[in-house]
N, C-alpha and C. Protein backbone atom coordinates (compact mmCIF):
# COMPACT_ATOMS: atom_id res chain seq x y z
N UNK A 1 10.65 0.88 11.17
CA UNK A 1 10.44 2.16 10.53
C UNK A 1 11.21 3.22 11.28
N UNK A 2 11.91 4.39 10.54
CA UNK A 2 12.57 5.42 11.23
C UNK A 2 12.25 6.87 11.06
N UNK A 3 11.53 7.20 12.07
CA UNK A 3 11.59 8.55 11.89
C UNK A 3 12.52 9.43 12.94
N UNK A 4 12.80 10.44 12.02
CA UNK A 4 13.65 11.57 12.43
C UNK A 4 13.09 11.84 13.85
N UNK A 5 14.04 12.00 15.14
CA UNK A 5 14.09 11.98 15.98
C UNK A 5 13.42 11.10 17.02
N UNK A 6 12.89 9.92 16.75
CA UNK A 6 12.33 8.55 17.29
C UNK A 6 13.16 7.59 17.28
N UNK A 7 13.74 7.20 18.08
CA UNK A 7 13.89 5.85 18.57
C UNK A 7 13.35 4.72 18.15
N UNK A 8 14.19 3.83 17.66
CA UNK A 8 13.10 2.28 17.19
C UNK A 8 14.55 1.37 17.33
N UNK A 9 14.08 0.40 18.64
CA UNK A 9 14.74 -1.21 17.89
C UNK A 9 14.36 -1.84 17.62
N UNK A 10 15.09 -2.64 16.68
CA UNK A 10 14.55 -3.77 15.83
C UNK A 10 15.20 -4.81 16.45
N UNK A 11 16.38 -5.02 17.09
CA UNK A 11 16.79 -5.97 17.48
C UNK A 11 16.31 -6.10 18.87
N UNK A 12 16.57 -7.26 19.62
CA UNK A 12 15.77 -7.45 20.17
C UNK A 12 14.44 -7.73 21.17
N UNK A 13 13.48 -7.26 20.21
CA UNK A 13 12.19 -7.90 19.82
C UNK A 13 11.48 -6.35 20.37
N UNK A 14 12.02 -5.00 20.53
CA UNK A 14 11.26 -3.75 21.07
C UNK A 14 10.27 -3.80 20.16
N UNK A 15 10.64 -4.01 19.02
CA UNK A 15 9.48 -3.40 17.57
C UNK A 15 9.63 -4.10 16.69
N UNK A 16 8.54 -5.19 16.83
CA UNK A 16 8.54 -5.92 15.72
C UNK A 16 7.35 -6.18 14.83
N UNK A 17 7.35 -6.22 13.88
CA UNK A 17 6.30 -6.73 12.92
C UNK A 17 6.00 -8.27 12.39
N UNK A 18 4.94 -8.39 12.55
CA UNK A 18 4.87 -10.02 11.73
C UNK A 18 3.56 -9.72 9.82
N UNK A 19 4.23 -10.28 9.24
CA UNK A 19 3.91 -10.78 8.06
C UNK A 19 3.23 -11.45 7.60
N UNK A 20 2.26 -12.34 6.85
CA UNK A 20 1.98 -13.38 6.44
C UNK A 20 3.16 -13.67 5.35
N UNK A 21 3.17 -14.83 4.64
CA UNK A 21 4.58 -15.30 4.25
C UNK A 21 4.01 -16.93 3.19
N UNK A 22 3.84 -16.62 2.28
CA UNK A 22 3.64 -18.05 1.82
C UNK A 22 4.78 -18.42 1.15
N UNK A 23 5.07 -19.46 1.15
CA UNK A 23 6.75 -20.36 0.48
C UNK A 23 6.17 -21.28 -0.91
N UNK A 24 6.92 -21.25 -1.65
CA UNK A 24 6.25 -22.36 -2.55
C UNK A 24 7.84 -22.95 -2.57
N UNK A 25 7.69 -24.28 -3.28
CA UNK A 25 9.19 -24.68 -3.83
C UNK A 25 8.77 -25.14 -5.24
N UNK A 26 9.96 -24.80 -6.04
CA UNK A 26 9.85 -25.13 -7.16
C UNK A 26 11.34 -26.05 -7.31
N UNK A 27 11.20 -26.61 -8.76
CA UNK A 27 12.20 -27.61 -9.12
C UNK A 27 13.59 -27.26 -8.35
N UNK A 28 14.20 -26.23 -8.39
CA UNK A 28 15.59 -25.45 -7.80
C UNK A 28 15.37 -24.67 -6.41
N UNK A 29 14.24 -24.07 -6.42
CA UNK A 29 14.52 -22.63 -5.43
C UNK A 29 12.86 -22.73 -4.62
N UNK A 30 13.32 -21.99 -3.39
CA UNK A 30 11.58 -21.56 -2.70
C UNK A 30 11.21 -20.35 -3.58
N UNK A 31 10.59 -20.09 -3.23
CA UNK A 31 10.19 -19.15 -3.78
C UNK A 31 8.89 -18.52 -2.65
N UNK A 32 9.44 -17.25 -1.93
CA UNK A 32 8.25 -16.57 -0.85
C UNK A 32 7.81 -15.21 -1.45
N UNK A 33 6.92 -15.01 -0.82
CA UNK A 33 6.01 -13.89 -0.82
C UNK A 33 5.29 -13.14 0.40
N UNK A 34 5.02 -11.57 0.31
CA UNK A 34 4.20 -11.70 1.05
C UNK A 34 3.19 -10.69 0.68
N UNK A 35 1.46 -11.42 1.28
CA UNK A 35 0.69 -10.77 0.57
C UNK A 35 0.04 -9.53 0.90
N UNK A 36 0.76 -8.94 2.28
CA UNK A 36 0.47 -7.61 2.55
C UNK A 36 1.17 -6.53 1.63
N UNK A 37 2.21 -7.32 1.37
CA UNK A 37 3.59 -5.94 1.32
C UNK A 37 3.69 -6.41 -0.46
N UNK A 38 2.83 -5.98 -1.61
CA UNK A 38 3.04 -6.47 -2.68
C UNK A 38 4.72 -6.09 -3.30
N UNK A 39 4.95 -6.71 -3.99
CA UNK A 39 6.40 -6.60 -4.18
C UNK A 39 7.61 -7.41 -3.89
N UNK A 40 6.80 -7.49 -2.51
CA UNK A 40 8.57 -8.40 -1.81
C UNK A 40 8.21 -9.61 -1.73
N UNK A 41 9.18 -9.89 -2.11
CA UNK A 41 9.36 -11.43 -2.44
C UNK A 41 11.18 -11.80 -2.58
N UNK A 42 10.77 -13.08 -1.71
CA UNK A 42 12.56 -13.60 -1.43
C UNK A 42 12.66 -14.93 -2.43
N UNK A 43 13.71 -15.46 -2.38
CA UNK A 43 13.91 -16.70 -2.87
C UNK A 43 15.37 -17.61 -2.09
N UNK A 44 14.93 -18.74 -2.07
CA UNK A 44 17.07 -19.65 -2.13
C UNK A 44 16.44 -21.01 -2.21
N UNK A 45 18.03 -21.01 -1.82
CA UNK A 45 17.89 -23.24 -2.39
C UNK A 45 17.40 -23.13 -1.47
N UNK A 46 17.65 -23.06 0.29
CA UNK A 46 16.80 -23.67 1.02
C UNK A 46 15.31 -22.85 1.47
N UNK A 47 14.32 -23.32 2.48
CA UNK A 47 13.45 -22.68 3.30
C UNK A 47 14.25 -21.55 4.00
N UNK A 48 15.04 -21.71 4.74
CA UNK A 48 15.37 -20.96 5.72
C UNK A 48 16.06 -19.72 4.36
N UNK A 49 16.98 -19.90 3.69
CA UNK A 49 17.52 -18.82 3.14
C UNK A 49 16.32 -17.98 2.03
N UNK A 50 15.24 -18.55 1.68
CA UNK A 50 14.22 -18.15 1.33
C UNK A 50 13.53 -17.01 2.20
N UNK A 51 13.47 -17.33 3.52
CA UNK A 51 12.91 -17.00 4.63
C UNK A 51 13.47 -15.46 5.03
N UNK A 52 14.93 -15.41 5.02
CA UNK A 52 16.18 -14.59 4.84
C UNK A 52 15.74 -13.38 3.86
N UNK A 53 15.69 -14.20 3.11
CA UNK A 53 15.36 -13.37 1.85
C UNK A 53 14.14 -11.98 1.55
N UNK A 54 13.29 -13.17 1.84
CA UNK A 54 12.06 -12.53 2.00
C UNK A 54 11.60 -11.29 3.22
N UNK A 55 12.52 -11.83 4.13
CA UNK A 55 12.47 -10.68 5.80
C UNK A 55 13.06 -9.35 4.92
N UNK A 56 14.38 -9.93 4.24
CA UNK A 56 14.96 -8.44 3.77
C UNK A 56 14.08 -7.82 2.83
N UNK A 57 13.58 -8.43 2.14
CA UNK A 57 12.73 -7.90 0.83
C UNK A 57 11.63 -6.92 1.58
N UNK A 58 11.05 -7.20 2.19
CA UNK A 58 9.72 -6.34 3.04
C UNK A 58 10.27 -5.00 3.64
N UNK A 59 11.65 -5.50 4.54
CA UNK A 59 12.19 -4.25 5.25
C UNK A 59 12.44 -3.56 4.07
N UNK A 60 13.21 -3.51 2.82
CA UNK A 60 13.06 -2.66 1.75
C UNK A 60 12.19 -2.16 1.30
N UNK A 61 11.14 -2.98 0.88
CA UNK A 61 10.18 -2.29 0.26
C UNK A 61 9.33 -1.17 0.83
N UNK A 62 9.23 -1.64 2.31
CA UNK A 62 8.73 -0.77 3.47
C UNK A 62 9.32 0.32 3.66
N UNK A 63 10.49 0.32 3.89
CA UNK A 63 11.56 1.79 4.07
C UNK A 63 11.67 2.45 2.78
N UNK A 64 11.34 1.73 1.83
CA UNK A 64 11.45 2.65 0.36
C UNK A 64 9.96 2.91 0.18
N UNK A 65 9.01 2.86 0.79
CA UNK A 65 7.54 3.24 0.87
C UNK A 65 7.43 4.50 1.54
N UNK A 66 8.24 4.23 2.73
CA UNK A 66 7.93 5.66 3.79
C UNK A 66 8.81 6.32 2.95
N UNK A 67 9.90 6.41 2.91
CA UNK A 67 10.62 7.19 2.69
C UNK A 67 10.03 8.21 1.24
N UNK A 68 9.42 7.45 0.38
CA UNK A 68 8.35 7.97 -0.79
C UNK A 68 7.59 8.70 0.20
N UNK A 69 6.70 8.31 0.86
CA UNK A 69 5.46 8.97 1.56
C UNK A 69 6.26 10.16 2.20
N UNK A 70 7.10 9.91 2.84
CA UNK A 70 7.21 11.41 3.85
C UNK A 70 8.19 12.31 2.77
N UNK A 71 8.56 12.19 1.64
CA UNK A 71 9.04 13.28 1.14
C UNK A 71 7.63 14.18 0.85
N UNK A 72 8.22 15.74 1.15
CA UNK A 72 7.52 16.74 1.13
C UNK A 72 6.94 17.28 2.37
N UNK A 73 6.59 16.32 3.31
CA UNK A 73 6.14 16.34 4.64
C UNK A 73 7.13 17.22 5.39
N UNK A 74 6.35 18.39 6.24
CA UNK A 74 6.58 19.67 6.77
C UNK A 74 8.01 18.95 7.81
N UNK A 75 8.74 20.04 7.76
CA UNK A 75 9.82 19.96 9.24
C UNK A 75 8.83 19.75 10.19
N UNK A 76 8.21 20.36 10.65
CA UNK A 76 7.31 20.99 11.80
C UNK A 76 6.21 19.75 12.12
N UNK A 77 6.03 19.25 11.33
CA UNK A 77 4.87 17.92 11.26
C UNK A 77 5.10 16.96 12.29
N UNK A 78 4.28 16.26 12.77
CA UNK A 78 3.78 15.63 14.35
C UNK A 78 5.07 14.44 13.74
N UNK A 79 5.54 13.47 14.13
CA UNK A 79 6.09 12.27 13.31
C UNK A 79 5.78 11.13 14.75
N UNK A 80 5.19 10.25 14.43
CA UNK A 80 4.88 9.81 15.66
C UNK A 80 4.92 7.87 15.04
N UNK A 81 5.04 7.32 15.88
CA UNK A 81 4.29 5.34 15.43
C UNK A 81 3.30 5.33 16.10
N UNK A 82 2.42 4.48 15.58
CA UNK A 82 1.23 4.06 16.07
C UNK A 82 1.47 2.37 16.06
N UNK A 83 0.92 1.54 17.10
CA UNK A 83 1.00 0.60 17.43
C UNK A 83 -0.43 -0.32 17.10
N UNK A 84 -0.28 -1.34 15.83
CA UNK A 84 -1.43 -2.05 15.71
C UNK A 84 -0.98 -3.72 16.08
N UNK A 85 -2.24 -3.84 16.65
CA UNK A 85 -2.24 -5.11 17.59
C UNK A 85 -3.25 -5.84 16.52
């Protein structure tokens, strides 16, 4: 997540998030999900590019969440992360 004037890496491992993640396979393709983050959902021929898929799908949906939420939100406003364990 990025807020204006905060610092965040994602690479590696300063700030990371974990998911739940279920995979199904069907006749052609996986097919993932995940059931926090409704919406995102990945797919490929294999597990792993499924897997791929699905990481990107969340970081989207997530950054296109905040980015909804903090429009309108004051210049002046606290902008802070909070850390859940």
């Amino acid at each position: 997540l990025h807020f204006p004037g905060i610092r965040t890496k994602h690479a590696g491992g300063d700030l990371m998030r974990q998911f739940a993640a279920v995979f199904e396979r069907g006749e052609q393709y996986y097919i993932g999900y995940c059931p926090e983050v409704p919406g995102a959902n990945g797919q490929g021929a294999t597990l792993d590019e499924c897997r791929r898929s699905l990481q990107s799908a969340v970081e989207l949906v997530l950054q296109d969440r905040l980015d909804d939420a903090l429009r309108g939100v004051p210049d002046d406003a606290i902008r802070e992360l909070v850390t859940v364990a």
